[in-house]
N, C-alpha and C. Protein backbone atom coordinates (compact mmCIF):
# COMPACT_ATOMS: atom_id res chain seq x y z
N UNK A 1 -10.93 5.22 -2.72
CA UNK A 1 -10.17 4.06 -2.25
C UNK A 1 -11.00 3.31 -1.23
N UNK A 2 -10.85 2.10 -0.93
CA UNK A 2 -11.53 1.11 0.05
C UNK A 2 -11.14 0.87 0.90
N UNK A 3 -11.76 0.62 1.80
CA UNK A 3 -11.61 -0.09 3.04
C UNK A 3 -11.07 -1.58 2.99
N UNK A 4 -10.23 -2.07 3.69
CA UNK A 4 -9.47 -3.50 3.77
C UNK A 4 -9.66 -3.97 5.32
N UNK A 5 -10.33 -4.69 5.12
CA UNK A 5 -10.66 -5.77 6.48
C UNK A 5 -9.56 -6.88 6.50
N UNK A 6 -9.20 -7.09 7.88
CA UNK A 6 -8.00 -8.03 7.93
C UNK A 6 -8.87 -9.32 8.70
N UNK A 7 -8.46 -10.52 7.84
CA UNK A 7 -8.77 -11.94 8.71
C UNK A 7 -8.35 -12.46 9.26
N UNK A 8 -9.24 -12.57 10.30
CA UNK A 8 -8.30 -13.70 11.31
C UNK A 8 -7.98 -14.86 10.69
N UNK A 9 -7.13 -15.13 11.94
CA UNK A 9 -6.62 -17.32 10.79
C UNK A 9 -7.50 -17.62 10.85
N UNK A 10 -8.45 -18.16 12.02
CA UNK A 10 -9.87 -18.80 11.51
C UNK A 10 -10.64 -18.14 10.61
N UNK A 11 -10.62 -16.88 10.18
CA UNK A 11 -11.94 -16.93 9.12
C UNK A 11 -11.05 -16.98 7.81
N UNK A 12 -9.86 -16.45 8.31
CA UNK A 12 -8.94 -16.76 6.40
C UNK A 12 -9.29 -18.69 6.52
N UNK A 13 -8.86 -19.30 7.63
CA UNK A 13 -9.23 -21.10 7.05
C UNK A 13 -10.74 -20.93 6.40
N UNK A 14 -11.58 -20.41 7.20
CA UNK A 14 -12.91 -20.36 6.77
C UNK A 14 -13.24 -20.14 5.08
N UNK A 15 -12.51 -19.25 5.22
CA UNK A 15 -12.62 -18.19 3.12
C UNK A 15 -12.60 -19.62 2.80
N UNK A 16 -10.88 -19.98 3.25
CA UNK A 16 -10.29 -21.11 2.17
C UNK A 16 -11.53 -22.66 1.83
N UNK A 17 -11.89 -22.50 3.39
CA UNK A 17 -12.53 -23.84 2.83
C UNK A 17 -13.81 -23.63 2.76
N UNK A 18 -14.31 -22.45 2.29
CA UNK A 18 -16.23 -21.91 1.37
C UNK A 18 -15.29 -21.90 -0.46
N UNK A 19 -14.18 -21.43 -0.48
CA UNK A 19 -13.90 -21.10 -1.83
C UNK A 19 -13.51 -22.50 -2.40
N UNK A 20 -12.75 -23.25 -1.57
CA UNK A 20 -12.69 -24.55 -2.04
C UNK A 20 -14.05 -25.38 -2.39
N UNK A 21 -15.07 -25.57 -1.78
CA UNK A 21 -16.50 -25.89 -1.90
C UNK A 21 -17.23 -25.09 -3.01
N UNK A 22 -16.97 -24.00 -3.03
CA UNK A 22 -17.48 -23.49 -4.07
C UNK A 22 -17.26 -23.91 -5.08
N UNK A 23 -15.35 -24.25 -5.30
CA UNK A 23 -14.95 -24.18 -6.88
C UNK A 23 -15.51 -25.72 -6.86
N UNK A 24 -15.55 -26.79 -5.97
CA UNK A 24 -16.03 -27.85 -6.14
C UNK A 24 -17.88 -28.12 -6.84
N UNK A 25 -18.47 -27.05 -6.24
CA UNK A 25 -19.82 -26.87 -6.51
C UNK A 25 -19.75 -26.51 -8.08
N UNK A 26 -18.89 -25.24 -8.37
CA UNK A 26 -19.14 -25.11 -9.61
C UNK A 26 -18.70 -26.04 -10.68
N UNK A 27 -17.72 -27.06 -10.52
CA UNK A 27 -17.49 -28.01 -11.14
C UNK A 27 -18.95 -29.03 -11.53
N UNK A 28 -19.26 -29.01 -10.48
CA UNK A 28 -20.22 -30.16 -10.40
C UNK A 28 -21.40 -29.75 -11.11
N UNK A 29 -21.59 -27.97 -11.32
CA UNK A 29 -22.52 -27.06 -12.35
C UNK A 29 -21.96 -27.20 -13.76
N UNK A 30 -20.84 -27.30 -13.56
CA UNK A 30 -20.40 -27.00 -15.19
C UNK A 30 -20.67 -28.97 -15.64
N UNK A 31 -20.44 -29.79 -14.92
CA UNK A 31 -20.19 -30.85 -15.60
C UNK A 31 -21.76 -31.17 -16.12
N UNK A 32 -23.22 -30.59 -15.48
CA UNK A 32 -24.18 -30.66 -15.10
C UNK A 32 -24.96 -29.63 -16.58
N UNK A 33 -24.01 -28.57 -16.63
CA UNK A 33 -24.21 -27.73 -17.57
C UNK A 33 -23.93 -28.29 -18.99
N UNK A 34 -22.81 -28.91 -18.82
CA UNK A 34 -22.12 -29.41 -20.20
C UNK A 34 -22.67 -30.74 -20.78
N UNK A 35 -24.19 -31.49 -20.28
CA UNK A 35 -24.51 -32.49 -20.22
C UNK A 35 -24.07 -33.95 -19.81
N UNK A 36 -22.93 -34.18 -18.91
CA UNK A 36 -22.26 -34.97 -18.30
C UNK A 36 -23.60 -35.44 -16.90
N UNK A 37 -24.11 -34.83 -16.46
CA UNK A 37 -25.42 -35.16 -15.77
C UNK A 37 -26.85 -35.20 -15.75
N UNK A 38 -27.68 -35.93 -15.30
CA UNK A 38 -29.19 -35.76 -15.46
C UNK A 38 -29.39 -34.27 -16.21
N UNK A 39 -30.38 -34.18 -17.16
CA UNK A 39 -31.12 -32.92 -17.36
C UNK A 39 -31.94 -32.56 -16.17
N UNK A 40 -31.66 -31.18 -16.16
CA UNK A 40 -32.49 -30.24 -15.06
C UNK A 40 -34.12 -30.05 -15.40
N UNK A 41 -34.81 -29.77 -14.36
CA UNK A 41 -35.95 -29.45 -14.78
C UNK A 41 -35.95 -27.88 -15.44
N UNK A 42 -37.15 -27.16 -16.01
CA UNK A 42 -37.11 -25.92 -16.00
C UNK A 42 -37.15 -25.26 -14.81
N UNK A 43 -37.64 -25.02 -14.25
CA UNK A 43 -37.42 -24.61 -12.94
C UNK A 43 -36.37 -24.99 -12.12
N UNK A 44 -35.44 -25.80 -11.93
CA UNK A 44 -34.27 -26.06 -11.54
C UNK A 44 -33.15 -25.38 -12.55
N UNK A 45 -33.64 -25.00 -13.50
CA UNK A 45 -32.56 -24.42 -14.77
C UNK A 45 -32.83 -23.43 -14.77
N UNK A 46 -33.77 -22.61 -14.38
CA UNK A 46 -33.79 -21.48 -14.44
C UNK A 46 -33.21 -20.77 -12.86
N UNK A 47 -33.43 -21.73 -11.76
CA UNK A 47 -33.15 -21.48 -10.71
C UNK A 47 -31.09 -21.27 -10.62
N UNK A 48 -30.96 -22.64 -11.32
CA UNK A 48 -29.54 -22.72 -11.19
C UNK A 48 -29.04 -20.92 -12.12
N UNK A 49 -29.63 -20.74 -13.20
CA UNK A 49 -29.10 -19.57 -13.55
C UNK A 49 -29.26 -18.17 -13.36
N UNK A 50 -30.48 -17.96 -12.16
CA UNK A 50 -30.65 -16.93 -11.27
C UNK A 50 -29.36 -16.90 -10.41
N UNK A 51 -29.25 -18.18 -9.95
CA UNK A 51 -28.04 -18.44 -9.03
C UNK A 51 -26.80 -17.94 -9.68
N UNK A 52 -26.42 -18.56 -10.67
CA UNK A 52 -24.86 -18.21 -11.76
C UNK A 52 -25.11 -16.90 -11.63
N UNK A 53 -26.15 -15.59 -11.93
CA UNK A 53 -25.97 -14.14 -12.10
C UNK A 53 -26.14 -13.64 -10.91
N UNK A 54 -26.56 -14.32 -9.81
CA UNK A 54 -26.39 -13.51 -8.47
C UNK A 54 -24.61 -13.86 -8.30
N UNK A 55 -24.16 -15.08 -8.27
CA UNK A 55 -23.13 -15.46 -8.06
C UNK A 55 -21.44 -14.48 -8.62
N UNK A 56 -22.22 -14.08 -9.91
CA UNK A 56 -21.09 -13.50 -11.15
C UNK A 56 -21.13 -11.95 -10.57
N UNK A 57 -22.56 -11.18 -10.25
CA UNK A 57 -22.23 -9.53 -9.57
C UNK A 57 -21.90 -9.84 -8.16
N UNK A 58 -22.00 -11.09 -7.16
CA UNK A 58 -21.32 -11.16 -6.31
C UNK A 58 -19.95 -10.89 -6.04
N UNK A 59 -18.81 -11.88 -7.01
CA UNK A 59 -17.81 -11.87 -7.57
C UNK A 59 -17.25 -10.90 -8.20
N UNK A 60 -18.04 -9.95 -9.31
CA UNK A 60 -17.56 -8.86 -9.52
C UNK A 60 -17.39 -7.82 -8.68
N UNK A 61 -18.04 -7.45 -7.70
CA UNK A 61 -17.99 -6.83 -6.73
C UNK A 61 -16.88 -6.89 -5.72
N UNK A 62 -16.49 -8.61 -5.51
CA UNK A 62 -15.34 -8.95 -4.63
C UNK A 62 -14.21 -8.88 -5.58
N UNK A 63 -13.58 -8.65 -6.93
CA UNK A 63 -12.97 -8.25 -7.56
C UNK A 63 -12.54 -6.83 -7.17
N UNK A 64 -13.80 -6.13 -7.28
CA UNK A 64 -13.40 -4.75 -7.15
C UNK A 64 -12.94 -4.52 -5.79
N UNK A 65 -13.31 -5.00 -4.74
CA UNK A 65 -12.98 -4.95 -3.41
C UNK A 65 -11.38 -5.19 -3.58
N UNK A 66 -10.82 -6.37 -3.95
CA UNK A 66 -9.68 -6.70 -3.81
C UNK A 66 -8.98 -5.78 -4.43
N UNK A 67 -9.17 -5.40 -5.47
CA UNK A 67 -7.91 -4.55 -6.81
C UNK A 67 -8.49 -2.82 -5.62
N UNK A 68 -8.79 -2.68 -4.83
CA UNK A 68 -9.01 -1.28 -4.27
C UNK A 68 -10.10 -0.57 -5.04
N UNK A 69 -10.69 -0.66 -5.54
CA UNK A 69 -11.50 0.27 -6.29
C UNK A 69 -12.60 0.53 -5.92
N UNK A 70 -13.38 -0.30 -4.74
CA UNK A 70 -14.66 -0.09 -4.01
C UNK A 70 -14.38 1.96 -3.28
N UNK A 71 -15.58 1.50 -3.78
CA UNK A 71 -15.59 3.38 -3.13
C UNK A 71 -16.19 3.38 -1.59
N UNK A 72 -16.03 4.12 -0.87
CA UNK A 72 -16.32 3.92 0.80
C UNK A 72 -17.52 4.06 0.92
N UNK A 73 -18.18 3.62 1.58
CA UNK A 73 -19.22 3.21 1.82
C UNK A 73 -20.27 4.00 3.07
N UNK A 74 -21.28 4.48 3.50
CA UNK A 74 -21.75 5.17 4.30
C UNK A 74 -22.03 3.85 5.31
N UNK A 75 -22.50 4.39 6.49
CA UNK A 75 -22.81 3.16 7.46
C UNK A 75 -23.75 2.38 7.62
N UNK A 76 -24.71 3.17 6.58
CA UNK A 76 -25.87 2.75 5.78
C UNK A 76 -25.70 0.96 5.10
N UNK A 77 -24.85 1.62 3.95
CA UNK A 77 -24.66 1.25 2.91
C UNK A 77 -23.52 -0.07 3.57
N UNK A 78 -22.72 0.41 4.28
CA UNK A 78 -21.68 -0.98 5.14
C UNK A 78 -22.12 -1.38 5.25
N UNK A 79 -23.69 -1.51 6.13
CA UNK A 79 -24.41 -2.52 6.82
C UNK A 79 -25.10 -3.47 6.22
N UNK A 80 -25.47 -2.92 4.92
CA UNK A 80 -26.37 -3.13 4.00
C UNK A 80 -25.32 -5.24 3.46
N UNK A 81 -23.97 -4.00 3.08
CA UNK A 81 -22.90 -5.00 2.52
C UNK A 81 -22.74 -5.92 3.33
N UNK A 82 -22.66 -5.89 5.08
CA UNK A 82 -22.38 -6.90 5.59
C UNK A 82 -23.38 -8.00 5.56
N UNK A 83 -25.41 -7.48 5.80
CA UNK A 83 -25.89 -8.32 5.80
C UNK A 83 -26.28 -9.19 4.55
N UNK A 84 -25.57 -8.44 3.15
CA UNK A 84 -25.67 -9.37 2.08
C UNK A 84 -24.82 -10.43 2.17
N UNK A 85 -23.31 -9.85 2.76
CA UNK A 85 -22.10 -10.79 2.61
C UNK A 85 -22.68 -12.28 3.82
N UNK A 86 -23.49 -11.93 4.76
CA UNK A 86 -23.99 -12.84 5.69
C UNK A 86 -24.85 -13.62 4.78
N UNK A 87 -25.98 -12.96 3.92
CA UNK A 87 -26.98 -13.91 3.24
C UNK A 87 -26.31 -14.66 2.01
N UNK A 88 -24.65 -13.69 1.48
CA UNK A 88 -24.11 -14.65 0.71
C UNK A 88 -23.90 -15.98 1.10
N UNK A 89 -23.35 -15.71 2.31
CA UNK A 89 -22.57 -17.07 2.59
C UNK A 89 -23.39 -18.17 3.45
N UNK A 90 -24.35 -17.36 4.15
CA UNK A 90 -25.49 -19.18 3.87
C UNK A 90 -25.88 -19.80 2.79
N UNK A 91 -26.10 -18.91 1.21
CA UNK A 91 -26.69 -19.41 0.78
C UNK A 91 -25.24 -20.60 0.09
N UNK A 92 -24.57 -19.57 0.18
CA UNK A 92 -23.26 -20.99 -0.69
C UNK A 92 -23.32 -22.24 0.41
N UNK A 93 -23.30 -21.94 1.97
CA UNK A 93 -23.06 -23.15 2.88
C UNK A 93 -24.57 -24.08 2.60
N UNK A 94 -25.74 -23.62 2.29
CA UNK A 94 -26.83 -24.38 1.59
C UNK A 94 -26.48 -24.64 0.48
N UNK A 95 -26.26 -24.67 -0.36
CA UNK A 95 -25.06 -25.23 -1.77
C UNK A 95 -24.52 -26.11 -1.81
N UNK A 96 -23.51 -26.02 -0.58
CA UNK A 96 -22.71 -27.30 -0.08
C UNK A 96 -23.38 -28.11 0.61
């Protein structure tokens, strides 16, 4: 079973308005994806889809967090999670 961290109001506003930006970002990927915008370079297309599969085991991971299923973590391994969850979320606030 997992551990559950409780948010404060400011960082629950915070979630709300990175997840709102996000779903806005990914709109703006999919419309980009679906040819509605400029073609990408290769290297910008390959970049954008390094990004989509870091993004998708990000997400799967915060799935599992939520439904309880994360297994506990050593203090190692916490630390490890927090400073990814830190490098997650610059890289989405560089995104935006």
């Amino acid at each position: 079973s997992g551990r559950e961290e409780t948010l404060s109001s400011n960082e629950d506003e915070e979630a709300r308005i990175n997840l709102a930006n996000l779903i806005a970002n990914l709109k703006v990927l999919a419309a980009k994806v679906s040819g509605r915008e400029e073609t990408l370079s290769s290297n910008e297309d390959e970049e954008a889809r390094i990004n989509l599969a870091n993004l998708i085991a990000k997400l799967k991971v915060l799935a599992a967090k939520v439904s309880g299923r994360e297994e506990t973590l050593s203090s190692n391994e916490d630390e490890e999670a927090r400073i990814g969850r830190a490098t997650w979320r610059a890289r989405v606030k560089a995104i935006v």
